[in-house]
Protein backbone atom coordinates (compact mmCIF):
# COMPACT_ATOMS: atom_id res chain seq x y z
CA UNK A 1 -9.36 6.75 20.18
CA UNK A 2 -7.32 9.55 17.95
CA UNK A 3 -4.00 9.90 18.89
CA UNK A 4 -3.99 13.56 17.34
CA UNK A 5 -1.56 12.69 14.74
CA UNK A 6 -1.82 14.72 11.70
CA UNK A 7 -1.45 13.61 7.95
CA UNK A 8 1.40 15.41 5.78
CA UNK A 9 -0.17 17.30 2.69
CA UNK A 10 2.82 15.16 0.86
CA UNK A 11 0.90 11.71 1.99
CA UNK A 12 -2.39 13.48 0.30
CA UNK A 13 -0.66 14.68 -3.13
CA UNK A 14 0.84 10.85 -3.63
CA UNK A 15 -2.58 9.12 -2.39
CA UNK A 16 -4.47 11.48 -5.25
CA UNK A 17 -1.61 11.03 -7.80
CA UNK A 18 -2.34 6.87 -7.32
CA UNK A 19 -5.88 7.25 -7.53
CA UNK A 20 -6.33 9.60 -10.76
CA UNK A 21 -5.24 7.50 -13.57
CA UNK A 22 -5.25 10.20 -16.51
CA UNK A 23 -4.07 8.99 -19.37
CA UNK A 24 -1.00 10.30 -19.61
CA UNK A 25 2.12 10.26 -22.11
CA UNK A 26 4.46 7.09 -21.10
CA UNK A 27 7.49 9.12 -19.34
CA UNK A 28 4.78 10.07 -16.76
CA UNK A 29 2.99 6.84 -16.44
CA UNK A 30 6.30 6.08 -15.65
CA UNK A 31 6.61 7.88 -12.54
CA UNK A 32 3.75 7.31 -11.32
CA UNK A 33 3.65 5.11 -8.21
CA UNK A 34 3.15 1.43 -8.02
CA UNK A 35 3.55 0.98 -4.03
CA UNK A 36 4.29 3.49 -1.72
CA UNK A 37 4.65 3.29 2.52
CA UNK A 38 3.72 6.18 4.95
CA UNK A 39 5.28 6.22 8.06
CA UNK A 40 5.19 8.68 11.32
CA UNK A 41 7.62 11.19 11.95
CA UNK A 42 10.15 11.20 14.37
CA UNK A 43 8.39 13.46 16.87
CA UNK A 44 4.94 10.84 16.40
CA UNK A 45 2.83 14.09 15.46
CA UNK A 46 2.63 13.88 11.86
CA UNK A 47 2.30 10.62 9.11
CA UNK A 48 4.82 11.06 5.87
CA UNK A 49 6.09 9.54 2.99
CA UNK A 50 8.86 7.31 4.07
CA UNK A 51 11.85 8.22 1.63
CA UNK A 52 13.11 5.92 -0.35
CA UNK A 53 10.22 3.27 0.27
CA UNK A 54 8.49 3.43 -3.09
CA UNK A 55 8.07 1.05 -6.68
CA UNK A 56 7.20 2.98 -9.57
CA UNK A 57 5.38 2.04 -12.43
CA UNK A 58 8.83 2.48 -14.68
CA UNK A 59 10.56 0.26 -12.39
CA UNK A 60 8.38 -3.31 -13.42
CA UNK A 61 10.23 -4.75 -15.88
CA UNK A 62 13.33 -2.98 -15.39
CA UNK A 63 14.53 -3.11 -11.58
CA UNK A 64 11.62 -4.63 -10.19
CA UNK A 65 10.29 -7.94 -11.65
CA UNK A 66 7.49 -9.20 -9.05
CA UNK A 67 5.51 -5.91 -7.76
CA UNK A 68 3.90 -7.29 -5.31
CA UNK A 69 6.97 -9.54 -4.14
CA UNK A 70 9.32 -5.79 -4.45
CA UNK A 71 6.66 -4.48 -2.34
CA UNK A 72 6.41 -7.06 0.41
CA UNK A 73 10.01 -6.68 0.75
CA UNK A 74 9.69 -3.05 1.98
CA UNK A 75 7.99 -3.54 4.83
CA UNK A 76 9.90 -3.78 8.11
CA UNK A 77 10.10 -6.81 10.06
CA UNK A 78 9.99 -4.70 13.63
CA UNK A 79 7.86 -2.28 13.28
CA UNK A 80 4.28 -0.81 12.09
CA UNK A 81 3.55 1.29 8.71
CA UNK A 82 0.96 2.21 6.00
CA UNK A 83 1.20 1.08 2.75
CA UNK A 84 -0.78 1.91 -0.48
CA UNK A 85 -0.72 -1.02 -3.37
CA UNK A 86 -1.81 -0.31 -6.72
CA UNK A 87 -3.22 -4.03 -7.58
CA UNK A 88 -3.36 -5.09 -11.30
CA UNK A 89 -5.70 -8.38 -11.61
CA UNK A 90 -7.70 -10.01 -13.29
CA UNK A 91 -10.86 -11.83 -13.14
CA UNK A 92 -12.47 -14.25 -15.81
CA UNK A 93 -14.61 -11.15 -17.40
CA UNK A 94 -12.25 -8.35 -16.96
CA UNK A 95 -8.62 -6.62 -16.06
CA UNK A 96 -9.17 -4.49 -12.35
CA UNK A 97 -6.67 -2.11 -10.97
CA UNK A 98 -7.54 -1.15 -7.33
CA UNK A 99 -6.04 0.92 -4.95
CA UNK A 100 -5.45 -1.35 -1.25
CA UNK A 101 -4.54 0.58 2.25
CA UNK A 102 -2.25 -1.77 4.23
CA UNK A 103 -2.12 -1.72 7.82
CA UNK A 104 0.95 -3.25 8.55
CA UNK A 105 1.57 -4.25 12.39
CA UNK A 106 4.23 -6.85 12.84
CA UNK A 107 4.31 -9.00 15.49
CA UNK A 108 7.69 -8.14 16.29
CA UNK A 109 7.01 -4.33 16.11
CA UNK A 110 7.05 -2.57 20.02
CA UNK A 111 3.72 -1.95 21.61
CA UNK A 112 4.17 1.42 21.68
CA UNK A 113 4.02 1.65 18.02
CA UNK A 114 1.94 -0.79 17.36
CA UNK A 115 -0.92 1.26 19.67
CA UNK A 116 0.40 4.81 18.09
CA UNK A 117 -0.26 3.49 14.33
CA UNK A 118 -3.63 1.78 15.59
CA UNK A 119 -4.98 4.85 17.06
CA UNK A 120 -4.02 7.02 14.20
CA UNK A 121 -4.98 4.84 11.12
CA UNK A 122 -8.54 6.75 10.62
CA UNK A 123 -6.89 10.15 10.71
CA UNK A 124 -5.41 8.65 7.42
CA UNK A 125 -8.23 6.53 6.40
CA UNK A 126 -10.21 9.51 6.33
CA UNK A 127 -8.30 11.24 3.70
CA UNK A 128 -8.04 8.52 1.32
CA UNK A 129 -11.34 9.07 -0.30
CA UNK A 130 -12.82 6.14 -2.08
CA UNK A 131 -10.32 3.14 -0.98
CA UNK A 132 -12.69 -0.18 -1.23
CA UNK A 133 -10.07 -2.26 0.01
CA UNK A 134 -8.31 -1.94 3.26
CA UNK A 135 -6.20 -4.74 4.78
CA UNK A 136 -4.59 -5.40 8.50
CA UNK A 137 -1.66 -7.51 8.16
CA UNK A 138 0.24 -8.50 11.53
CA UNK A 139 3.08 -10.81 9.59
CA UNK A 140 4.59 -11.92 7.05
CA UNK A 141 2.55 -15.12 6.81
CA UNK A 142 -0.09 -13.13 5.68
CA UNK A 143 1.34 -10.88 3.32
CA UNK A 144 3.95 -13.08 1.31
CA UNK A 145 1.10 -14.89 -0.38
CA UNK A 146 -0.63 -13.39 -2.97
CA UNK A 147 -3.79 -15.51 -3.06
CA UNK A 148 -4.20 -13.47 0.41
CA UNK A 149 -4.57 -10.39 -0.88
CA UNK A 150 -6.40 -11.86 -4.12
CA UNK A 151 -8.68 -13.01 -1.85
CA UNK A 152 -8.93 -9.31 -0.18
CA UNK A 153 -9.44 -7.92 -4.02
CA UNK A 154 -12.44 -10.46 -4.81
CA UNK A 155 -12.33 -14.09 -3.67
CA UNK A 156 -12.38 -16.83 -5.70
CA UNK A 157 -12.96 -14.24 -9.25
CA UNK A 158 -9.61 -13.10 -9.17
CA UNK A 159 -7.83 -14.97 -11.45
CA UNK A 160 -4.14 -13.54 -12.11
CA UNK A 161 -2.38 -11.01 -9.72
CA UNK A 162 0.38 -8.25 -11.63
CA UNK A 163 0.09 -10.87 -14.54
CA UNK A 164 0.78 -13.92 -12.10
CA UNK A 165 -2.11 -16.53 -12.28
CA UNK A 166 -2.87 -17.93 -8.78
């Protein structure tokens, strides 16, 4: 069922910045984003970039030492968003780096939202051309561990995650 929510032209221009990696001079590597999550607007018509919930690739090393841990940290406990993870890992023949679409419906989140973000997930999906990985979480349980999403990226291959071995 489409709930007739719209995507923001914003939410495209970041999901196509993530996914073309040009190589680029190191200021705008920089900028580029590591983690980014989409929520809806306040009328429930349209999905955006939620300000301020964003790592960039300058921040590793600098403000943000774990990624993945920076990134699990965004996500609120009582309610629903969309997320976009740039995952960096490694298998035993080679380095990967894969965009993942996170669904992320919280127990704790109201009904309401939970069924609003449900019913409006492909109306994103469907502009985020070429995603191979796309991931439901409903807790933190399943999203604090890394091997989980290792496992999402390619099983038992995957070897490190952001430089972490599992």
């Amino acid at each position: 069922m489409a709930s007739g929510v719209t995507v923001n032209d914003e939410v495209l221009k970041v999901f196509n910045d993530m996914k073309v990696r040009k190589s680029s001079g190191s200021d705008e590597v920089k900028k580029r984003k590591k983690a980014v999550l989409f929520c809806l607007s306040e009328d429930k018509k349209k999905i955006i970039v939620e300000e301020g919930k964003q790592i960039l690739v300058g921040d590793i090393g600098e403000s943000v030492d774990d990624p993945y841990a920076c990134f699990v940290k965004l996500l609120p406990l009582n309610d629903c968003r969309y997320g976009l993870y740039d995952a960096t890992y490694e298998t035993n023949e080679s380095k990967k780096e894969d965009l993942v679409f996170i669904f992320w419906a919280p127990e704790g989140a109201p009904l309401k939202s939970k069924m609003i973000y449900a019913s409006s997930k492909d109306a994103i999906k469907k502009k985020f051309t070429g995603i191979k990985h796309e991931w439901q979480v409903n807790g933190l349980d399943d999203i604090q561990d890394r091997s989980t999403l290792a496992e999402k990226l390619g099983g038992s291959v995957v070897v490190s995650l952001e430089g972490r071995p599992l």
